[in-house]
Protein backbone atom coordinates (compact mmCIF):
# COMPACT_ATOMS: atom_id res chain seq x y z
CA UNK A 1 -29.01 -34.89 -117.23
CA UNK A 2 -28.22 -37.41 -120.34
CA UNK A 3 -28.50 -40.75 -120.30
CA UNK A 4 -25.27 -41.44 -120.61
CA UNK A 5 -24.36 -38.59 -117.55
CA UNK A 6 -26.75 -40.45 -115.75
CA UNK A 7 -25.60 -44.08 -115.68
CA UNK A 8 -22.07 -42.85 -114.78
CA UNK A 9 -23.03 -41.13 -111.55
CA UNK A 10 -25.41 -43.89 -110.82
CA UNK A 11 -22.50 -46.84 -111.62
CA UNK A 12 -19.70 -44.38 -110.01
CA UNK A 13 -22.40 -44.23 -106.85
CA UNK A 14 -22.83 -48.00 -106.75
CA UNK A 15 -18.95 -48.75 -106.77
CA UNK A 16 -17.70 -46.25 -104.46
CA UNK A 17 -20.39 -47.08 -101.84
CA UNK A 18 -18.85 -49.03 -98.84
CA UNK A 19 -22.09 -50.40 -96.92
CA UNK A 20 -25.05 -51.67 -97.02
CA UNK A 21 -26.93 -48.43 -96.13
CA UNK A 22 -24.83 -46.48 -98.72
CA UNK A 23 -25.73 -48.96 -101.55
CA UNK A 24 -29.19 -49.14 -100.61
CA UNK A 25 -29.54 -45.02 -100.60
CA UNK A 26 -28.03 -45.29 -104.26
CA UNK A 27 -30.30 -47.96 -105.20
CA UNK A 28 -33.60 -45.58 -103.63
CA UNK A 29 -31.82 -42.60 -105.71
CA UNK A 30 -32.02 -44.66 -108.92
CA UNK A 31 -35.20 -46.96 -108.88
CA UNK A 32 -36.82 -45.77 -106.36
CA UNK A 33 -40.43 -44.50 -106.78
CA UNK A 34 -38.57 -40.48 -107.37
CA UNK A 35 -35.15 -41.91 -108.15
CA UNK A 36 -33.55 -40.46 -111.76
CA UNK A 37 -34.22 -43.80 -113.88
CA UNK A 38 -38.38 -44.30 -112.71
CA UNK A 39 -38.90 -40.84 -113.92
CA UNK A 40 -37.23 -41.27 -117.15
CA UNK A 41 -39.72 -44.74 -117.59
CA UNK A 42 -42.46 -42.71 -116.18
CA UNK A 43 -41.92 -39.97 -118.97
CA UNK A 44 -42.06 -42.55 -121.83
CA UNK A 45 -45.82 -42.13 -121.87
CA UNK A 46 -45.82 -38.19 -122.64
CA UNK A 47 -43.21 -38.95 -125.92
CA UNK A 48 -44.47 -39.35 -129.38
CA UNK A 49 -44.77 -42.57 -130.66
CA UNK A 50 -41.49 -42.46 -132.89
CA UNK A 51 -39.50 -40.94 -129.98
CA UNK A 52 -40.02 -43.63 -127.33
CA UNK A 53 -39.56 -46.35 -129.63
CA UNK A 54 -36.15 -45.25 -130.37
CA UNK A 55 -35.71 -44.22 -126.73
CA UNK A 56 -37.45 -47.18 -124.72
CA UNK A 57 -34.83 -49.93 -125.24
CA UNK A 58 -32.32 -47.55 -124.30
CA UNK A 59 -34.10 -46.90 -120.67
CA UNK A 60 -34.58 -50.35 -120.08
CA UNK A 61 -30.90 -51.57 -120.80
CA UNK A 62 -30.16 -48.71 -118.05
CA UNK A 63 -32.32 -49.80 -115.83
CA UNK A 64 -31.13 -53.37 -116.02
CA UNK A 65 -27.48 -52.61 -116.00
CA UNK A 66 -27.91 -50.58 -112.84
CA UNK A 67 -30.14 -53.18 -110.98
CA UNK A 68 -27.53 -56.08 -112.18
CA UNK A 69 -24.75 -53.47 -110.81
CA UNK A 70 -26.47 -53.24 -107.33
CA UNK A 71 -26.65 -56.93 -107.41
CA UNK A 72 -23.40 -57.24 -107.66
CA UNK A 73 -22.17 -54.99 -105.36
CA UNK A 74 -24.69 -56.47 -102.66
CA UNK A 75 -22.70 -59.78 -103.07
CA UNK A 76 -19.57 -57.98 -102.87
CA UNK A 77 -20.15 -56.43 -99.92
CA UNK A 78 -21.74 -59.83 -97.96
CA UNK A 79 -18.44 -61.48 -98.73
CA UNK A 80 -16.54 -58.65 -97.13
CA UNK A 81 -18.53 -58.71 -94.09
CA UNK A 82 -18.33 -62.66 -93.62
CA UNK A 83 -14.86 -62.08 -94.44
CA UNK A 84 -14.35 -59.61 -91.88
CA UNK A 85 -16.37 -60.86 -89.46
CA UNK A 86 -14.80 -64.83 -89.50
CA UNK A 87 -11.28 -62.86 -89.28
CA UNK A 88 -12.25 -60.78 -86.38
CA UNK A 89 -13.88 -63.80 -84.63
CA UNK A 90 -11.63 -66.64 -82.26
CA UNK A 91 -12.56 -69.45 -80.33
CA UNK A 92 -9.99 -70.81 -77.82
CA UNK A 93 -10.30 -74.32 -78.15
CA UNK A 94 -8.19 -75.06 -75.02
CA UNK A 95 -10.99 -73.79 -72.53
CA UNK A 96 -13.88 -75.97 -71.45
CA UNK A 97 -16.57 -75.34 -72.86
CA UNK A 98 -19.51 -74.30 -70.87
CA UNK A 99 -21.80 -76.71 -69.84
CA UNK A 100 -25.48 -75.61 -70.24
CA UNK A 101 -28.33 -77.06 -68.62
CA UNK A 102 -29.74 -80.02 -70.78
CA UNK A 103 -33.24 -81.71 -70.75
CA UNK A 104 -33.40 -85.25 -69.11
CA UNK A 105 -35.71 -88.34 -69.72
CA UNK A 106 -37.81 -88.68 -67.44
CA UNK A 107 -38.19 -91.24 -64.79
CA UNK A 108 -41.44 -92.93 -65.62
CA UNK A 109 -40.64 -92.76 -69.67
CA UNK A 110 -37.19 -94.72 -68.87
CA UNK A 111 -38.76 -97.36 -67.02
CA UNK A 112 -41.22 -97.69 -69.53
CA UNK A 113 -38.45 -98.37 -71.83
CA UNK A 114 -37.20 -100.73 -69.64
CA UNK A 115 -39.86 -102.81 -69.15
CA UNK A 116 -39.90 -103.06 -72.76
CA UNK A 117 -36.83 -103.96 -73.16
CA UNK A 118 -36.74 -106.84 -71.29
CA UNK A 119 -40.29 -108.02 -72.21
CA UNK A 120 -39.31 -107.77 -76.54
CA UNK A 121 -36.59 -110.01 -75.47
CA UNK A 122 -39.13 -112.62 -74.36
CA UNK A 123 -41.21 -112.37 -77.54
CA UNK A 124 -43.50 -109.72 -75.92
CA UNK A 125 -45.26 -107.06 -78.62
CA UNK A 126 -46.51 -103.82 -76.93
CA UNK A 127 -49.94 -103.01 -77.33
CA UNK A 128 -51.84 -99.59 -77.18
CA UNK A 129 -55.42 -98.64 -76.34
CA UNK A 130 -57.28 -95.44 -75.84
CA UNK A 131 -57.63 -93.74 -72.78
CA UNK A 132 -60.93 -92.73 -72.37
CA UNK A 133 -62.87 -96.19 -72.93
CA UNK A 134 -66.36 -97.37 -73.00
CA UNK A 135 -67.47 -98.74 -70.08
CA UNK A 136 -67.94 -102.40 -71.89
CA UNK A 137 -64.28 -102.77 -72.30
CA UNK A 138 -63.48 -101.53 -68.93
CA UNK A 139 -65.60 -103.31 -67.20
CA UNK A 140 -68.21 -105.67 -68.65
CA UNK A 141 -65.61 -107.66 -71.26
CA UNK A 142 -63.62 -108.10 -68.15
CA UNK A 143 -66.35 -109.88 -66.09
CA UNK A 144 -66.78 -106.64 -63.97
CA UNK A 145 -70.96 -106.41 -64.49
CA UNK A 146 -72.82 -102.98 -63.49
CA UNK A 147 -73.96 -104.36 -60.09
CA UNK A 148 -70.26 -105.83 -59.14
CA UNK A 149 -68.89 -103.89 -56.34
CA UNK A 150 -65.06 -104.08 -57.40
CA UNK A 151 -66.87 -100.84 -59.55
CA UNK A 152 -66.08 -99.01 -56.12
CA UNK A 153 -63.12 -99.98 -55.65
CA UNK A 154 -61.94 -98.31 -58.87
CA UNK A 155 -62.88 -94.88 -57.75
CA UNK A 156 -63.54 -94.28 -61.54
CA UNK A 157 -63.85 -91.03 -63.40
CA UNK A 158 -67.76 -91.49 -65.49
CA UNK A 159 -68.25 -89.12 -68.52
CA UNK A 160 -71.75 -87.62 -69.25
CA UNK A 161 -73.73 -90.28 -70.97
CA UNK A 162 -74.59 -88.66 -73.95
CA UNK A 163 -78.50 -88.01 -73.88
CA UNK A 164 -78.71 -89.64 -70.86
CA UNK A 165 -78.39 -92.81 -72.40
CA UNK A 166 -76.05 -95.14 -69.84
CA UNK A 167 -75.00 -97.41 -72.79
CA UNK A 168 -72.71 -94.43 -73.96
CA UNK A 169 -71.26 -93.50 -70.69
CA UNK A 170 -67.55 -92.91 -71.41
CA UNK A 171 -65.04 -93.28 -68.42
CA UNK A 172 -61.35 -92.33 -67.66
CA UNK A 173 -59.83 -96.33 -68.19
CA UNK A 174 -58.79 -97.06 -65.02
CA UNK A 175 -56.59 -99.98 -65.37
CA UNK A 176 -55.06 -100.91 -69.07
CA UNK A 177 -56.86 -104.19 -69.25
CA UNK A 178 -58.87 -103.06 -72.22
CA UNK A 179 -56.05 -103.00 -74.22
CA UNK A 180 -56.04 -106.49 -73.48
CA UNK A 181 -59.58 -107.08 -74.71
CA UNK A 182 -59.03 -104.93 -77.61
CA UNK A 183 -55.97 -107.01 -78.65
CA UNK A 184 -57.92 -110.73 -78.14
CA UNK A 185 -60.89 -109.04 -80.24
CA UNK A 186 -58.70 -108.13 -82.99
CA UNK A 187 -56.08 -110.89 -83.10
CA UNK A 188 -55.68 -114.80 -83.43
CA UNK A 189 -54.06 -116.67 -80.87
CA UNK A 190 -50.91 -116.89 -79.75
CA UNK A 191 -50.57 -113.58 -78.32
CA UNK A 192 -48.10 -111.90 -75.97
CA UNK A 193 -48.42 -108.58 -75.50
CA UNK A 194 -47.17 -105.76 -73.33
CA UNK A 195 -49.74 -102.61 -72.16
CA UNK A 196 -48.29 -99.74 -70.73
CA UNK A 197 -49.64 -96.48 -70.11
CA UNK A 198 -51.83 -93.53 -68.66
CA UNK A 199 -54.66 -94.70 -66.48
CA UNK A 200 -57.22 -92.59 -64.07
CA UNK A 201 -58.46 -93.41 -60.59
CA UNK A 202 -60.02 -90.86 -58.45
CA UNK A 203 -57.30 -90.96 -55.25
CA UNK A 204 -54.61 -88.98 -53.90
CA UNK A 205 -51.88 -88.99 -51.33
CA UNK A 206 -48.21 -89.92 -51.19
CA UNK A 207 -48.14 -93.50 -52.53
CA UNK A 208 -51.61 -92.30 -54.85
CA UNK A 209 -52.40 -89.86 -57.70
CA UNK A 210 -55.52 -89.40 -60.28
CA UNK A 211 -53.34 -89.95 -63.18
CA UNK A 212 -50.85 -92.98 -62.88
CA UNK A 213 -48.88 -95.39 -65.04
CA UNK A 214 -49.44 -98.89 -65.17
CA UNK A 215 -48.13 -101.90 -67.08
CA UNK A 216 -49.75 -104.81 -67.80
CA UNK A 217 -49.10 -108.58 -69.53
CA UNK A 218 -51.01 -110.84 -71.04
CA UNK A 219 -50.35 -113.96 -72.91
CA UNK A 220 -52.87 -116.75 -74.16
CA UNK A 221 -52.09 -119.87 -75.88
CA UNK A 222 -52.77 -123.47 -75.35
CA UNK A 223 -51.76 -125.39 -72.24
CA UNK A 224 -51.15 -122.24 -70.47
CA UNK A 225 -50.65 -122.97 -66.67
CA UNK A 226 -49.53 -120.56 -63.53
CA UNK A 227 -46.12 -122.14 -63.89
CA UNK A 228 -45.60 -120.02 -67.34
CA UNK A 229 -46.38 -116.95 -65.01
CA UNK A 230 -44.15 -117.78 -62.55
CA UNK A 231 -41.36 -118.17 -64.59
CA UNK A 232 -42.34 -114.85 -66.66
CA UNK A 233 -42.24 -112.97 -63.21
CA UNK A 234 -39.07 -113.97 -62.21
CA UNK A 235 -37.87 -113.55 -65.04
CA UNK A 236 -38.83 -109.93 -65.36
CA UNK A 237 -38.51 -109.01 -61.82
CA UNK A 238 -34.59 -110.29 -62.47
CA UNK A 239 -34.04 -107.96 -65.34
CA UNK A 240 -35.78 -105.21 -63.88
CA UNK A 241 -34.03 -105.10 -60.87
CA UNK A 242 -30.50 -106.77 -62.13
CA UNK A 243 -30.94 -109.32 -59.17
CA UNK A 244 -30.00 -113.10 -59.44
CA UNK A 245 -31.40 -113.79 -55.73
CA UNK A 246 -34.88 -113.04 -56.22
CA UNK A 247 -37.64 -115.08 -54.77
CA UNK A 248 -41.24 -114.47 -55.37
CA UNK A 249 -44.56 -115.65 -52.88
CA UNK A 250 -47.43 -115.69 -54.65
CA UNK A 251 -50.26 -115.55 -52.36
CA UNK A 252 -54.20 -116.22 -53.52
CA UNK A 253 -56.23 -113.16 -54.14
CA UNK A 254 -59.34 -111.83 -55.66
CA UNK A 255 -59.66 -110.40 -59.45
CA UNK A 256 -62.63 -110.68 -61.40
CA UNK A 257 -60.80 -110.83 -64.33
CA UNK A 258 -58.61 -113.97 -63.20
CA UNK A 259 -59.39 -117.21 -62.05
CA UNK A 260 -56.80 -118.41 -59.58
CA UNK A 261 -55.59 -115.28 -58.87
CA UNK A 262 -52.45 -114.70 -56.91
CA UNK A 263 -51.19 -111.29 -55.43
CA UNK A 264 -47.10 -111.57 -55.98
CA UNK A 265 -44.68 -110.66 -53.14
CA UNK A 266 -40.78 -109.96 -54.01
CA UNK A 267 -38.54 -111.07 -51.26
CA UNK A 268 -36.33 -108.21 -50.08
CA UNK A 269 -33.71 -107.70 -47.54
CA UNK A 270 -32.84 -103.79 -45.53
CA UNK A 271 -29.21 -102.65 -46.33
CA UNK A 272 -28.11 -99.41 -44.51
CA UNK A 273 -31.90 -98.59 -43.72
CA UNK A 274 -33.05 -98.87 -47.75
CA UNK A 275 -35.14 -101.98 -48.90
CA UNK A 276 -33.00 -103.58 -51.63
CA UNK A 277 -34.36 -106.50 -53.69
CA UNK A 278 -33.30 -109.74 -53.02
CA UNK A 279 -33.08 -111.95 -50.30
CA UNK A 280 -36.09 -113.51 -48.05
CA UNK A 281 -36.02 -111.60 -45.05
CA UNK A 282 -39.10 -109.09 -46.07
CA UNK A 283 -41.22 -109.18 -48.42
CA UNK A 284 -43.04 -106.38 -51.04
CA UNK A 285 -45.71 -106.87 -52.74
CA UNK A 286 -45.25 -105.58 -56.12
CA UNK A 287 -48.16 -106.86 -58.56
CA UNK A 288 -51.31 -108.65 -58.87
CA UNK A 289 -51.94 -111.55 -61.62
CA UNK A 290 -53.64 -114.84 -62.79
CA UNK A 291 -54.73 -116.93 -64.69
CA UNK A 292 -57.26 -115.23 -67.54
CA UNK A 293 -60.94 -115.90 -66.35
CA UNK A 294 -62.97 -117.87 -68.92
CA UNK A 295 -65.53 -116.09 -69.12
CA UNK A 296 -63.43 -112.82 -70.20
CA UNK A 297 -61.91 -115.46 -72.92
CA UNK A 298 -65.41 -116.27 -74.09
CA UNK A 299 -66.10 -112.50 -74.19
CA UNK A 300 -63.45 -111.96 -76.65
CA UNK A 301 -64.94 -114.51 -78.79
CA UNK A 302 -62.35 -117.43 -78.27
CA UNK A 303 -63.24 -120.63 -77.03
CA UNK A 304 -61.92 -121.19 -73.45
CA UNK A 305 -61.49 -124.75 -73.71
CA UNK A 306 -59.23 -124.12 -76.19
CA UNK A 307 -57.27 -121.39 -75.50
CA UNK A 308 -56.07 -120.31 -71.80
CA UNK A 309 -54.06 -117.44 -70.39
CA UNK A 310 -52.25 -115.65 -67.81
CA UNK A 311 -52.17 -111.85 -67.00
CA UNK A 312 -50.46 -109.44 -64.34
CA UNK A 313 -50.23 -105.71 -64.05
CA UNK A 314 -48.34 -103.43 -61.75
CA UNK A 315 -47.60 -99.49 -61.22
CA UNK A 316 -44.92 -98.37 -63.44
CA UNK A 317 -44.38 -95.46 -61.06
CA UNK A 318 -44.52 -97.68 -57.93
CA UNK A 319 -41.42 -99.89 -59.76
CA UNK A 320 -39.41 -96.56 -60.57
CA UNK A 321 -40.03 -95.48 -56.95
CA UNK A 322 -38.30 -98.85 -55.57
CA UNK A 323 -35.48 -99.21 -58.00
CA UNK A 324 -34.60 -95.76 -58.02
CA UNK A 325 -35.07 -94.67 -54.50
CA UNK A 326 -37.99 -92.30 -54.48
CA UNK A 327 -40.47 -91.61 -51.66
CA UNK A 328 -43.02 -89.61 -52.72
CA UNK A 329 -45.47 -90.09 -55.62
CA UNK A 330 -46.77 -86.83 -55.93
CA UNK A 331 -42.90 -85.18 -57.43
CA UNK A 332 -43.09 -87.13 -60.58
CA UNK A 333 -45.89 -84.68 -61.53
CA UNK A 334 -44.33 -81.33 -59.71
CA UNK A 335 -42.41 -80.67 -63.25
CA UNK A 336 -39.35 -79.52 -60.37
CA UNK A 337 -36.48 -79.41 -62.33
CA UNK A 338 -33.78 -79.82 -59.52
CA UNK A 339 -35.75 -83.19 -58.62
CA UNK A 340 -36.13 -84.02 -62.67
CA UNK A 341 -32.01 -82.91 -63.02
CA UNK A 342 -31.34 -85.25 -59.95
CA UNK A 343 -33.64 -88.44 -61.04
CA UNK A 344 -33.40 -88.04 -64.61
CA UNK A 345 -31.71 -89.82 -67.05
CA UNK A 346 -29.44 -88.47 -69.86
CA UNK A 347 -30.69 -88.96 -73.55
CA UNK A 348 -28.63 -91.91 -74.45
CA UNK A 349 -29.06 -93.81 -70.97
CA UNK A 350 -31.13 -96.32 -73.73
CA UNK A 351 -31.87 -99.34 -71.73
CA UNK A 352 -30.00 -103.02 -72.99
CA UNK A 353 -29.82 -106.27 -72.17
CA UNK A 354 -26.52 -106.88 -72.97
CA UNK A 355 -25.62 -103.14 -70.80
CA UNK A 356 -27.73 -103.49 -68.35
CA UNK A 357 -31.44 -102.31 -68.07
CA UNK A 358 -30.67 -100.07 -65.30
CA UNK A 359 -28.97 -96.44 -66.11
């Protein structure tokens, strides 16, 4: 077959095909590795030097016209099939449209923006630490020494000391206090600072788990007095709970890391058999706080005759459990996604002041 016969059967081929798979068998017939124009460029080699000069252009202007051919027609037939296809297809706009099942935020995450909502309003930055802490910052900078026995009472998870050396041991932080240290060690008074996050105890039952969430405050200036922490309270436990009537009993406790320290009760009244917020006739005791202990301010390098402080800290799964009505502990973890599709919150449930904190 010429050259000439060739390239019409092969451009005749290309145009009259209708598909995809009839273009591509053209294409294979052509350029493939036994298709008519590879075996003339494979025969170039046997030729005599004159001949395939003369004849080499002429092979490779055929082989380009074909392959810009197939192009083409590739195009040409996409467009048909889009064309076809968005004909063929309809969409009847005056059905609803199905509603699929959607993600939700979780319950702990929205508090957590919550609490940080209300807190940036009073000039409160939020601070983050790591989770698995040395036992200096979890303990020692917070005037919790190895013989002290509120050790016990934190049920803590110890990593291997590495080498057997004790001054490495590594634990599971079990309260997010070392973010405060961290943040005194690393920045000049004022500071006001929020901690929330992930902390470990070893404990587990209905109202308990090994992994909670936990929120703590902690501002230092000077002429810092408990009357700044009152106020801060009730000002948070207000916003939290979108109560006016709120009245808080702060009763003396024990912390090392505070000196007074005062457990803090939320009055509360019982409305249809469900504890509600407000009122005075019950009370709930809903954090612990104090006044920063001096020698944790001297610890942190600042001088506590200077500077003073309060802090407080409370569960963050504890609050979502009494503001949005849940009794057991243990289902925030289950990953359950009836309970996550019932106690959920849509994506753009964003907590505001000026909307309300609450979803």
């Amino acid at each position: 077959m010429t050259t000439d016969a060739l390239k019409a059967d092969t451009l005749g081929a290309i145009a009259a095909a209708d598909s995809p798979e009839a273009l591509e068998a053209v294409r294979v017939a052509a350029l493939g590795k036994a298709g008519g124009i590879t075996q003339l460029m494979k025969g170039l080699g046997a030729l005599a030097p004159d001949e395939r000069l003369r004849v080499a252009p002429v092979y490779q202007a055929l082989r380009e016209e074909v392959s810009a051919a197939l192009e083409a027609k590739k195009a040409a037939l996409g467009r048909a099939a889009l064309t076809a296809r968005l004909a063929a297809e309809r969409i009847d706009m005056s059905l609803p449209a199905a509603m699929q099942p959607v993600g939700t935020v979780h319950p702990i995450s929205q508090v957590m923006d919550e609490l940080s909502e209300i807190f940036a309003d009073l000039g409160f930055a939020v601070a983050e630490g790591p989770e698995i802490e040395t036992d200096w910052h979890n303990f020692t900078a917070l005037n919790i020494p190895p013989e002290h026995p509120a050790r016990a009472m934190h049920d803590t998870f110890y990593a291997r000391p590495e080498g057997g050396d004790e001054s490495t041991r590594m634990v599971l932080r079990t309260h997010t206090s070392p973010v405060q240290i961290r943040t005194m060690m690393s920045q000049k008074p004022p500071i006001r600072i929020i901690a929330p996050g992930r902390v470990y105890r070893s404990d587990s039952d209905a109202t308990h788990t090994p992994m909670f969430h936990q929120v703590e405050g902690l501002v230092i200036d000077r002429g810092i007095h408990l009357g700044h922490l009152k106020w801060t309270l009730e000002t948070f436990v207000k916003g939290f709970f979108e109560v006016d009537d709120v009245t808080l009993r702060l009763r003396p406790s024990f912390f090392p890391f505070t000196e007074p320290s005062v457990e803090v009760d939320v009055g509360c009244s019982w409305e249809g058999g469900t504890l509600k917020v407000g009122g005075t006739s019950s009370w709930l005791e809903i954090l612990g706080s104090g006044m920063v202990h001096p020698k944790v301010i001297a610890n942190c390098g600042l001088d506590p005759d200077e500077w003073q402080g309060f802090a407080f800290g409370c569960g963050i799964d504890r609050l979502a459990m009494l503001k949005y009505g849940m009794t057991d502990l243990r289902a925030f973890f289950d990953a359950d996604l009836r309970w996550l599709r019932h106690f959920g919150f849509a994506s753009l449930d964003v907590p505001t002041l000026s909307a309300g904190v609450g979803a």
